[in-house]
C-alpha atoms as a PDB file:
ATOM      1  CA  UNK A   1     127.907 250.900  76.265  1.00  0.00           C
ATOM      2  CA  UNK A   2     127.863 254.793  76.431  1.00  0.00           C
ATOM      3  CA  UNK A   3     130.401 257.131  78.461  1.00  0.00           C
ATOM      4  CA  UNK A   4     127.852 260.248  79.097  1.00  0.00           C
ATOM      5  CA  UNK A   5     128.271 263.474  79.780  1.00  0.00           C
ATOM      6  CA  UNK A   6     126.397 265.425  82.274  1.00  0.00           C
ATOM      7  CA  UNK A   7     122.994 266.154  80.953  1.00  0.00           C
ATOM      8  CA  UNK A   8     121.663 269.952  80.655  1.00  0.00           C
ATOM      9  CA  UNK A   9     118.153 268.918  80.364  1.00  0.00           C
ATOM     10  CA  UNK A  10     116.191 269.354  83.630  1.00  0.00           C
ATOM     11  CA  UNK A  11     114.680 266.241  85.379  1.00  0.00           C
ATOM     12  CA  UNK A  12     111.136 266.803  84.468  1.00  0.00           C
ATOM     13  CA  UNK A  13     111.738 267.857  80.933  1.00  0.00           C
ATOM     14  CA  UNK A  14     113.908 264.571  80.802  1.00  0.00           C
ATOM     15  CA  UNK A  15     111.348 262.772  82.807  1.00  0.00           C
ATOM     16  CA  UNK A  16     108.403 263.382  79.995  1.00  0.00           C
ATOM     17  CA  UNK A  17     110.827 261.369  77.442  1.00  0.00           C
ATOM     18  CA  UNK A  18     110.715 258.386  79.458  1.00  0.00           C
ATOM     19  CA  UNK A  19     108.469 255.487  78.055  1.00  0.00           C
ATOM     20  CA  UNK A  20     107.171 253.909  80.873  1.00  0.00           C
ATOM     21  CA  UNK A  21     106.191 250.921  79.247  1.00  0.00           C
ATOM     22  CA  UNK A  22     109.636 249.648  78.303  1.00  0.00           C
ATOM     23  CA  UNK A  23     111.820 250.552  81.926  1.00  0.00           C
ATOM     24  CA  UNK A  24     114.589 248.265  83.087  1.00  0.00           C
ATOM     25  CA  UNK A  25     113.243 246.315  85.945  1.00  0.00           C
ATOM     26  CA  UNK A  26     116.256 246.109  87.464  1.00  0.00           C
ATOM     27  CA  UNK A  27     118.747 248.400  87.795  1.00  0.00           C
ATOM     28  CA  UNK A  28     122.660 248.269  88.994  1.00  0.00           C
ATOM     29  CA  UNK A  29     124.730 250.785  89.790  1.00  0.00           C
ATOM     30  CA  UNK A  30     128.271 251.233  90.723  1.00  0.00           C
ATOM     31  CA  UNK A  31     128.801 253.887  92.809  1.00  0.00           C
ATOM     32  CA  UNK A  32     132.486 254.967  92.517  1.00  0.00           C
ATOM     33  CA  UNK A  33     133.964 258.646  93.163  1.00  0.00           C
ATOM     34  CA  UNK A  34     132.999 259.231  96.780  1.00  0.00           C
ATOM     35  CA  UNK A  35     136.675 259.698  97.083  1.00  0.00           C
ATOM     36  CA  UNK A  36     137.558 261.846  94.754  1.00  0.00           C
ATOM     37  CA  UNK A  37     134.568 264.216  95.056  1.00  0.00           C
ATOM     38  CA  UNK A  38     136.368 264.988  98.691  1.00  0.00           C
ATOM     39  CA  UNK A  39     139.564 265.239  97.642  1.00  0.00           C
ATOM     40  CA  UNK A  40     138.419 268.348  94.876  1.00  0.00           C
ATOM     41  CA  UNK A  41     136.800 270.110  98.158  1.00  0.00           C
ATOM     42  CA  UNK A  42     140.183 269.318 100.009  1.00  0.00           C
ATOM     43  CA  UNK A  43     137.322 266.948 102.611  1.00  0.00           C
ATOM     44  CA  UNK A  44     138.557 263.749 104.337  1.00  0.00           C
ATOM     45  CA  UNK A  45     137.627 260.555 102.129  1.00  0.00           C
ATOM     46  CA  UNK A  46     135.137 259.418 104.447  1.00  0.00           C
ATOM     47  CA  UNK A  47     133.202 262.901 103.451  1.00  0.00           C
ATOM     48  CA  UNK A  48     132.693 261.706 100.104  1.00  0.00           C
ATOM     49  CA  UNK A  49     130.806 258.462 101.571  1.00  0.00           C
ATOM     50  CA  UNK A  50     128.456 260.301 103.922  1.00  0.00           C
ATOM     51  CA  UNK A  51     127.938 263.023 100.554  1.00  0.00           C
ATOM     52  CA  UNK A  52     126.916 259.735  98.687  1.00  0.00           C
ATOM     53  CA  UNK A  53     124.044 259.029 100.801  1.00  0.00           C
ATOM     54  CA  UNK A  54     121.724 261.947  99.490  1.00  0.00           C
ATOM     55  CA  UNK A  55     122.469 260.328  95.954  1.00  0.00           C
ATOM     56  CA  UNK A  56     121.133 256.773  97.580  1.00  0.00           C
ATOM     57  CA  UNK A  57     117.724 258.329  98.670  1.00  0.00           C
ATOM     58  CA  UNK A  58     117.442 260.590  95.359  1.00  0.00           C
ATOM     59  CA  UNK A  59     117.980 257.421  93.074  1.00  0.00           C
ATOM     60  CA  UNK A  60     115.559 254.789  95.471  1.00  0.00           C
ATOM     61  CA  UNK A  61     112.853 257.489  95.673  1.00  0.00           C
ATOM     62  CA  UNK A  62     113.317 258.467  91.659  1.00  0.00           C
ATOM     63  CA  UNK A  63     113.055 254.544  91.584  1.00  0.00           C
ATOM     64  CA  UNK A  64     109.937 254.252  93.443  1.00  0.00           C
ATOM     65  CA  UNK A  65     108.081 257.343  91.110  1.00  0.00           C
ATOM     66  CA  UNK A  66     109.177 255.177  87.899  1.00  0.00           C
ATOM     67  CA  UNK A  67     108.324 251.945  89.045  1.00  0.00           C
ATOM     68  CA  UNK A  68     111.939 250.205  88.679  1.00  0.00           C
ATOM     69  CA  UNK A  69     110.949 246.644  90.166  1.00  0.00           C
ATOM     70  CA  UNK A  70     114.634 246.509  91.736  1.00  0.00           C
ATOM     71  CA  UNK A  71     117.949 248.896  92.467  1.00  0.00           C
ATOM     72  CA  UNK A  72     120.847 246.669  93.063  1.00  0.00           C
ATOM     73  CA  UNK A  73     124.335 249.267  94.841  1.00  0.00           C
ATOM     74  CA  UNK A  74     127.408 247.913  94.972  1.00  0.00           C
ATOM     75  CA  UNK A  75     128.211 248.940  98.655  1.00  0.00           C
ATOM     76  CA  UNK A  76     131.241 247.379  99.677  1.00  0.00           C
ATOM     77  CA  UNK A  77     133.222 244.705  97.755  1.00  0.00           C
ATOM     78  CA  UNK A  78     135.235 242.045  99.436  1.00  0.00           C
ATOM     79  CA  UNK A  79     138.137 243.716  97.811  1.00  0.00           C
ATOM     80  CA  UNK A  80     137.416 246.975  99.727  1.00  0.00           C
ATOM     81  CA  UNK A  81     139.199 245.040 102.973  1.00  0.00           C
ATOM     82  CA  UNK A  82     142.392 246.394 101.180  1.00  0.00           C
ATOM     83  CA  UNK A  83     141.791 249.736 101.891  1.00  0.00           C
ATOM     84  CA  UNK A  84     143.530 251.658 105.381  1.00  0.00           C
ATOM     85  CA  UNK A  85     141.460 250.147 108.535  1.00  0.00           C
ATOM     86  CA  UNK A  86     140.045 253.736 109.661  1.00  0.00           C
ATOM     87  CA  UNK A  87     137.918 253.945 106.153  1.00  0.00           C
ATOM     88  CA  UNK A  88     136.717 250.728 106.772  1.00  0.00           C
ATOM     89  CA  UNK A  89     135.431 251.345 110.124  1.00  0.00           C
ATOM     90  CA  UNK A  90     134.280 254.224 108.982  1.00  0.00           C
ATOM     91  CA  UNK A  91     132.036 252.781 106.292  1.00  0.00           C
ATOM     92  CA  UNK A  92     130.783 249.860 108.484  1.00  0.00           C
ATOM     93  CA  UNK A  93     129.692 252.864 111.325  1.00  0.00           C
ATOM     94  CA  UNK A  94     128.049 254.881 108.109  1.00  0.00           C
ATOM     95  CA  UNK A  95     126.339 251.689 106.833  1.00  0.00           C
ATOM     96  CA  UNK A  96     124.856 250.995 110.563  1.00  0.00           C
ATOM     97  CA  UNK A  97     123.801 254.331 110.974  1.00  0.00           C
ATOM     98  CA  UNK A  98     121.953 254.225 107.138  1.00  0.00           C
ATOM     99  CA  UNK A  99     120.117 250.787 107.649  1.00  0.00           C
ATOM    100  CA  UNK A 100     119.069 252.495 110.717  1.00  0.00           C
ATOM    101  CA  UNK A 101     118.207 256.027 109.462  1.00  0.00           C
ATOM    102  CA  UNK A 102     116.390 254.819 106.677  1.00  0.00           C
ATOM    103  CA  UNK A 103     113.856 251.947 108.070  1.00  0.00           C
ATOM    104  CA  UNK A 104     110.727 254.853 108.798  1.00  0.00           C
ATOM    105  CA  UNK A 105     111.882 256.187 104.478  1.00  0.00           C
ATOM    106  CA  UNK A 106     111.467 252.677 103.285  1.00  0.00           C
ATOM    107  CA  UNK A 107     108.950 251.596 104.645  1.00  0.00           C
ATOM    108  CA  UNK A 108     106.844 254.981 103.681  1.00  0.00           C
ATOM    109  CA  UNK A 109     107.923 254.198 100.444  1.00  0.00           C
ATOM    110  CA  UNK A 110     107.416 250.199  99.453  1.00  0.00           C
ATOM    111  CA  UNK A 111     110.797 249.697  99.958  1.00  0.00           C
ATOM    112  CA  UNK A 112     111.861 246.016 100.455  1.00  0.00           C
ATOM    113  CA  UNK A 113     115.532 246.181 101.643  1.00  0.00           C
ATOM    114  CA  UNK A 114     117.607 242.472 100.291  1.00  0.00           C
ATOM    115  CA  UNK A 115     121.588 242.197 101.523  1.00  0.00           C
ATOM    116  CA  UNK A 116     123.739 239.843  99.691  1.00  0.00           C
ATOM    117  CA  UNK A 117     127.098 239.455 100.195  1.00  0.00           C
ATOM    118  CA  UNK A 118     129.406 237.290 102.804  1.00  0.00           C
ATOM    119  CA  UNK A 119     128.766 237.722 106.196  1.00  0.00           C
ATOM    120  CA  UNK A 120     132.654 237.068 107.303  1.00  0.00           C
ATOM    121  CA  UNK A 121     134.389 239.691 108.969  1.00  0.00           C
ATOM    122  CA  UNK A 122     131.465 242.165 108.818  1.00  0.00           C
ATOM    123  CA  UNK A 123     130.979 243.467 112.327  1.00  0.00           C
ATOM    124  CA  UNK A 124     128.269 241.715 114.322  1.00  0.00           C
ATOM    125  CA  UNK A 125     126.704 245.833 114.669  1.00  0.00           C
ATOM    126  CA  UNK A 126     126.243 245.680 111.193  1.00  0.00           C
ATOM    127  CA  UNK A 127     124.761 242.553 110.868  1.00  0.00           C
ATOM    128  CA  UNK A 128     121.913 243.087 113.654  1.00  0.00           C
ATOM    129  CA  UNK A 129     121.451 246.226 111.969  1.00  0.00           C
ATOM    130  CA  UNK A 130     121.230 244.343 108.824  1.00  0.00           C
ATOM    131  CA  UNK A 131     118.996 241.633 110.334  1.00  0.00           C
ATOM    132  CA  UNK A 132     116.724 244.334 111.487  1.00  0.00           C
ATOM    133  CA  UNK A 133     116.346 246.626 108.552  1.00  0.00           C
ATOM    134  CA  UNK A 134     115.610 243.576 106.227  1.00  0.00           C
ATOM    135  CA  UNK A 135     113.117 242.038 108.742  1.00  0.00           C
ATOM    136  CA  UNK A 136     110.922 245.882 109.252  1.00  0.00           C
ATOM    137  CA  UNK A 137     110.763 245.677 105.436  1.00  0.00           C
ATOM    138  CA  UNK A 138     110.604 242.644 104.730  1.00  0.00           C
ATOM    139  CA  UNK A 139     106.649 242.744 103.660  1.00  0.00           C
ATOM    140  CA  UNK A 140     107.046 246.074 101.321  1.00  0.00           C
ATOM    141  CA  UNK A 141     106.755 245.424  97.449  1.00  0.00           C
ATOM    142  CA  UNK A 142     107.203 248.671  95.583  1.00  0.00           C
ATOM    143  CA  UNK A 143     110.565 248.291  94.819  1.00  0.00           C
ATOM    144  CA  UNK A 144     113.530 245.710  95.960  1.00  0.00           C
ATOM    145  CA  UNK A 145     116.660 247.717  97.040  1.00  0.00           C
ATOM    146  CA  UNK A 146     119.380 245.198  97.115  1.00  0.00           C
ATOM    147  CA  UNK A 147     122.799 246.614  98.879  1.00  0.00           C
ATOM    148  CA  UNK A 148     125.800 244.119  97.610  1.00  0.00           C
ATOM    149  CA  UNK A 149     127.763 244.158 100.771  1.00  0.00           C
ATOM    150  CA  UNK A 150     131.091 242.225 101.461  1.00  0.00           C
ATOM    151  CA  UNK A 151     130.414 241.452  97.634  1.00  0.00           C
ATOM    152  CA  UNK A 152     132.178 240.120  94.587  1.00  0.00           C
ATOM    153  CA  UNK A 153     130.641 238.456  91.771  1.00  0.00           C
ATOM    154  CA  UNK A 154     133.401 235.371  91.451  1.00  0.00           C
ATOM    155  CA  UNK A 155     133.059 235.373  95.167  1.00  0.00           C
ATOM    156  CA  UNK A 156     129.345 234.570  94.793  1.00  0.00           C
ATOM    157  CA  UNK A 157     130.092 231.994  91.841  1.00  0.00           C
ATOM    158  CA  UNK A 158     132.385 230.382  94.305  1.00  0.00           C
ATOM    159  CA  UNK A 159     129.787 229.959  96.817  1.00  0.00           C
ATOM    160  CA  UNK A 160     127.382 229.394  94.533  1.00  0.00           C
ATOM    161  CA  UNK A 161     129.273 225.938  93.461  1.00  0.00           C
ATOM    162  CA  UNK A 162     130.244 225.215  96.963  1.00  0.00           C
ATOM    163  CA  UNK A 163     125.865 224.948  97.713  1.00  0.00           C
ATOM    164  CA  UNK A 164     125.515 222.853  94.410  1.00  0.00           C
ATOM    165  CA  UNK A 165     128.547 220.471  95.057  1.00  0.00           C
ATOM    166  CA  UNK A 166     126.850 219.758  98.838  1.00  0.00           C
ATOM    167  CA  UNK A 167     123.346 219.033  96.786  1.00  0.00           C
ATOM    168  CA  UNK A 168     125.367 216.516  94.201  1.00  0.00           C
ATOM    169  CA  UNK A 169     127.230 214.749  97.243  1.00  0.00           C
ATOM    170  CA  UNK A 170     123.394 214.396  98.954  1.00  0.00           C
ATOM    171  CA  UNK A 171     122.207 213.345  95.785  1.00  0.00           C
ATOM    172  CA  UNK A 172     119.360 216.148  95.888  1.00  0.00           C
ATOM    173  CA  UNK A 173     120.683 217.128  92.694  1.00  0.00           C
ATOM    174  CA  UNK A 174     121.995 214.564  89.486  1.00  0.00           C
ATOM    175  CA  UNK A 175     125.006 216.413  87.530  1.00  0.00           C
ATOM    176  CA  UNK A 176     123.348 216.009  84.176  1.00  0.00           C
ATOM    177  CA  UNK A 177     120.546 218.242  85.452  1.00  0.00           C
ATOM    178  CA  UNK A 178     122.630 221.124  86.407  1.00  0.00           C
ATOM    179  CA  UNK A 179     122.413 224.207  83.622  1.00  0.00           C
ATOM    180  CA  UNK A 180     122.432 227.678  83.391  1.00  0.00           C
ATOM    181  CA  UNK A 181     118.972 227.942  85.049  1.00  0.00           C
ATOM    182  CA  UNK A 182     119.736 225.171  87.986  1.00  0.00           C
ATOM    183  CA  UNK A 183     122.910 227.175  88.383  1.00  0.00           C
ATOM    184  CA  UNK A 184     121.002 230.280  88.873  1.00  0.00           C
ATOM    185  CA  UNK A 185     119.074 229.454  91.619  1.00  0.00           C
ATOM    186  CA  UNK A 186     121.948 229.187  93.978  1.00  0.00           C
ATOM    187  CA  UNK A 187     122.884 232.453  93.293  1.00  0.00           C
ATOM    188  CA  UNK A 188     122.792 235.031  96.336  1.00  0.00           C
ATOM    189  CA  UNK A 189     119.385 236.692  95.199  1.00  0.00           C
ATOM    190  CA  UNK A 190     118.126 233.832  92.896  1.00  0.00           C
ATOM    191  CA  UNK A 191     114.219 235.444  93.057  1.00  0.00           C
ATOM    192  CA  UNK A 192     115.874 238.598  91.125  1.00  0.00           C
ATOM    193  CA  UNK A 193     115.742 239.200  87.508  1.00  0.00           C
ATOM    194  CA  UNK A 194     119.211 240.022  86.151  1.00  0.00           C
ATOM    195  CA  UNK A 195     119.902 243.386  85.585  1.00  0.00           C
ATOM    196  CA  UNK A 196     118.696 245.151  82.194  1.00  0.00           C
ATOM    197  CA  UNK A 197     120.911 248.568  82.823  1.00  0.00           C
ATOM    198  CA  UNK A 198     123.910 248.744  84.641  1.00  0.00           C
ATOM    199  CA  UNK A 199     125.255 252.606  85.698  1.00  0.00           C
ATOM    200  CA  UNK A 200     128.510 253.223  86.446  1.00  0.00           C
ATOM    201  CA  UNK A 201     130.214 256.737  88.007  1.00  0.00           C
ATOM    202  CA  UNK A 202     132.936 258.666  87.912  1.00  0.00           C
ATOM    203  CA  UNK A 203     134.157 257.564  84.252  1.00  0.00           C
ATOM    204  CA  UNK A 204     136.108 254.198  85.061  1.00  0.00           C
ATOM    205  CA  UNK A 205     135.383 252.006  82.338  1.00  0.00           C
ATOM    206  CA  UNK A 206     135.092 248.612  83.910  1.00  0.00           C
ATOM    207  CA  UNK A 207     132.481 246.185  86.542  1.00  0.00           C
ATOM    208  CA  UNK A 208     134.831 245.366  89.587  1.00  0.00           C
ATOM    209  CA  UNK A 209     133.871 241.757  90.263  1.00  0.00           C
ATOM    210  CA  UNK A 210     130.459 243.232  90.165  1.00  0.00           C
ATOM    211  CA  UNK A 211     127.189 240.714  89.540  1.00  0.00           C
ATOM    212  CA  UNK A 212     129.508 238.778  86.894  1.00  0.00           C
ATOM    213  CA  UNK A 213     127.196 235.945  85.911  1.00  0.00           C
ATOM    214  CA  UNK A 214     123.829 237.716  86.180  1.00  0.00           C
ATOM    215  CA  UNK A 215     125.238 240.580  83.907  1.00  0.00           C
ATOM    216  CA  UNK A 216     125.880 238.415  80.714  1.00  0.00           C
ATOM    217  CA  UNK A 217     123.557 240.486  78.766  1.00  0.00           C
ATOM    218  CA  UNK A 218     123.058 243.725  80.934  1.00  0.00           C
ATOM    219  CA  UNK A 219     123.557 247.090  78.894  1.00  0.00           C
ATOM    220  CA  UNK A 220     126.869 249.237  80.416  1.00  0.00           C
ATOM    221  CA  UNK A 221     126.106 253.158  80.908  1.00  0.00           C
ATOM    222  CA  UNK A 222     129.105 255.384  82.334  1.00  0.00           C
ATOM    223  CA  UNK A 223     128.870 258.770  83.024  1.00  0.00           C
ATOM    224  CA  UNK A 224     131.611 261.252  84.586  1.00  0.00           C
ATOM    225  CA  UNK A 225     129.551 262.643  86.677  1.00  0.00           C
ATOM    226  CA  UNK A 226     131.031 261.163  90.849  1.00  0.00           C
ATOM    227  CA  UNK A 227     128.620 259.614  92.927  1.00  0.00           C
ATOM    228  CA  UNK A 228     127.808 262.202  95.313  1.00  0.00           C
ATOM    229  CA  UNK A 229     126.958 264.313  92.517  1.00  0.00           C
ATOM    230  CA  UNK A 230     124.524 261.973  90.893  1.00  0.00           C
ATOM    231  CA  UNK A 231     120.765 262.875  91.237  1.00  0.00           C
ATOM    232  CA  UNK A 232     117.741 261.661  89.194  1.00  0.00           C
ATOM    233  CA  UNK A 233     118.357 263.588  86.023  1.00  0.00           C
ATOM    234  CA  UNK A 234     121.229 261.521  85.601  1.00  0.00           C
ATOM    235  CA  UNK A 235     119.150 258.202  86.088  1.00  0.00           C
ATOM    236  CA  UNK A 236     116.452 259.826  83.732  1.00  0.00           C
ATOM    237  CA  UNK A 237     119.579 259.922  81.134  1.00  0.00           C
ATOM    238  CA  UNK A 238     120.829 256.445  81.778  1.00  0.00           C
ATOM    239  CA  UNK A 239     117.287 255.250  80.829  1.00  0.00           C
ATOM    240  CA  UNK A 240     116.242 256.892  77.754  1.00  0.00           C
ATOM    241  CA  UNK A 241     119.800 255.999  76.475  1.00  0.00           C
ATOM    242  CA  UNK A 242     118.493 252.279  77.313  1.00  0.00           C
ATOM    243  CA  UNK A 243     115.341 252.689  75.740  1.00  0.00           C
ATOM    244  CA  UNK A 244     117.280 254.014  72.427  1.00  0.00           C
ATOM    245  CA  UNK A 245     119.407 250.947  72.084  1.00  0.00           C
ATOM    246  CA  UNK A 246     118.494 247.506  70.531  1.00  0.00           C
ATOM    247  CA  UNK A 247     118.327 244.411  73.006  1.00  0.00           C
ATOM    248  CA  UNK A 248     119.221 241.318  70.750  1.00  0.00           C
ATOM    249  CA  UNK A 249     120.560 238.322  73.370  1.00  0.00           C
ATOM    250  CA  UNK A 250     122.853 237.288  70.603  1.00  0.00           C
ATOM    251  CA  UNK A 251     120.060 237.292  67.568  1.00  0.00           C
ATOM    252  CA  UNK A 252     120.006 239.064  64.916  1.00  0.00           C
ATOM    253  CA  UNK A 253     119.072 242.936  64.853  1.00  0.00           C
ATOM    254  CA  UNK A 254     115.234 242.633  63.107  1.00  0.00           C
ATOM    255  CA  UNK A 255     116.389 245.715  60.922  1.00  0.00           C
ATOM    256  CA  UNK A 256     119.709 243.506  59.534  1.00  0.00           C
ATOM    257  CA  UNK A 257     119.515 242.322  56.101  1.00  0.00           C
ATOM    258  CA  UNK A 258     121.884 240.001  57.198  1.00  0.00           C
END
């Protein structure tokens, strides 16, 4: 886990550090400080959300140069309902207006867009446009961007059990067969590896009900640095401080005398 500053090494100097042979293939990130970034420029909220866009495209197409395999955003979590009813519309009109903005982009670059998240009380306009974005890039194989929408991770375990439970009472499944692996695959996004980095803004120290079982083993990065203000130098950092740190899954570090 690192809290990191903002970097002053340019992207391409930071870029030539990167060992391309040992990248994350998948990547999370929670994007948090759209708010406050408009409240410093004295901007409406909803500002900060339509700023954060630019930092979507920089981090998908920095993505697609690297050759991340897959960029899971945390979007909108269930819990975001709580929040006053004009920001909400707001961000389901801004999320419309991306799927749809960004088709002719993703498809230029490889992108494959995946959705997972409940579909209640999402607005049937952003579900056609959701439908529609995910079906025009469906065939694309550069990179996976998955947008966590209406998401939370115990949500998802919830459902998750509520599929397996169905499969037990049909007898598709016997009880003693069910393990971590079985589990897995009624996950929202079962065909994606778990994450190997997860990034998070704005210098809150914590995941939010964010990909709770698939992170078991994922390494944390925070920075201070808000979301709208988060270009590819700052991914860049977030990787070579993953390729510095020592991956054990619970064994023993190979340099312990231990």
């Amino acid at each position: 886990m690192t809290n990191a500053s903002v970097s002053n090494h340019s992207p391409s100097t930071l870029l030539a550090e990167i060992d391309k042979t040992r990248l994350p293939k998948h990547i999370a990130i929670i994007m948090d400080g759209n708010g406050r970034w408009a409240t410093q420029r004295h901007l409406p909220r909803i500002e900060g959300h339509r700023a954060g866009i630019k930092s979507v495209r920089e981090v998908v197409e920095a993505g697609c140069e690297l050759g991340i395999g897959v960029i899971t955003l945390y979007t909108f979590s269930i819990e975001n309902w709580k929040r006053p009813t004009t920001e909400i519309r707001f961000l389901m009109r801004l999320m419309e207006q991306f799927l749809y903005d960004e088709i002719e982009e993703m498809n230029q670059n490889g992108v494959r867009l995946l959705i997972t998240g409940r579909t209640e009380r999402v607005p049937d306009f952003v579900l056609k446009a959701m439908e529609i974005a995910q079906n025009k890039t469906q065939h694309n194989s550069k990179l996976i961007l998955n947008l966590a929408f209406n998401y939370s991770g115990r949500a998802e375990i919830i459902d998750a059990i509520k599929k397996l439970v169905i499969d037990i009472q049909n007898q598709k499944i016997h009880p003693a067969e069910v393990n971590e692996q079985v589990f897995g695959k009624y996950l929202y996004a079962p065909e994606l590896p778990d994450p190997d980095l997860c990034i998070r803004t704005s210098g809150e120290l914590r995941i939010s009900n964010f990909l709770l079982w698939e992170m078991a083993y994922t390494e944390l990065w925070y920075t201070e640095v808000l979301w709208p203000d988060f270009r590819r130098e700052h991914l860049y950092q977030a990787i070579l401080d993953f390729q510095r740190r020592e991956r054990r899954f619970g064994q023993v570090s190979q340099s312990s005398d231990l």
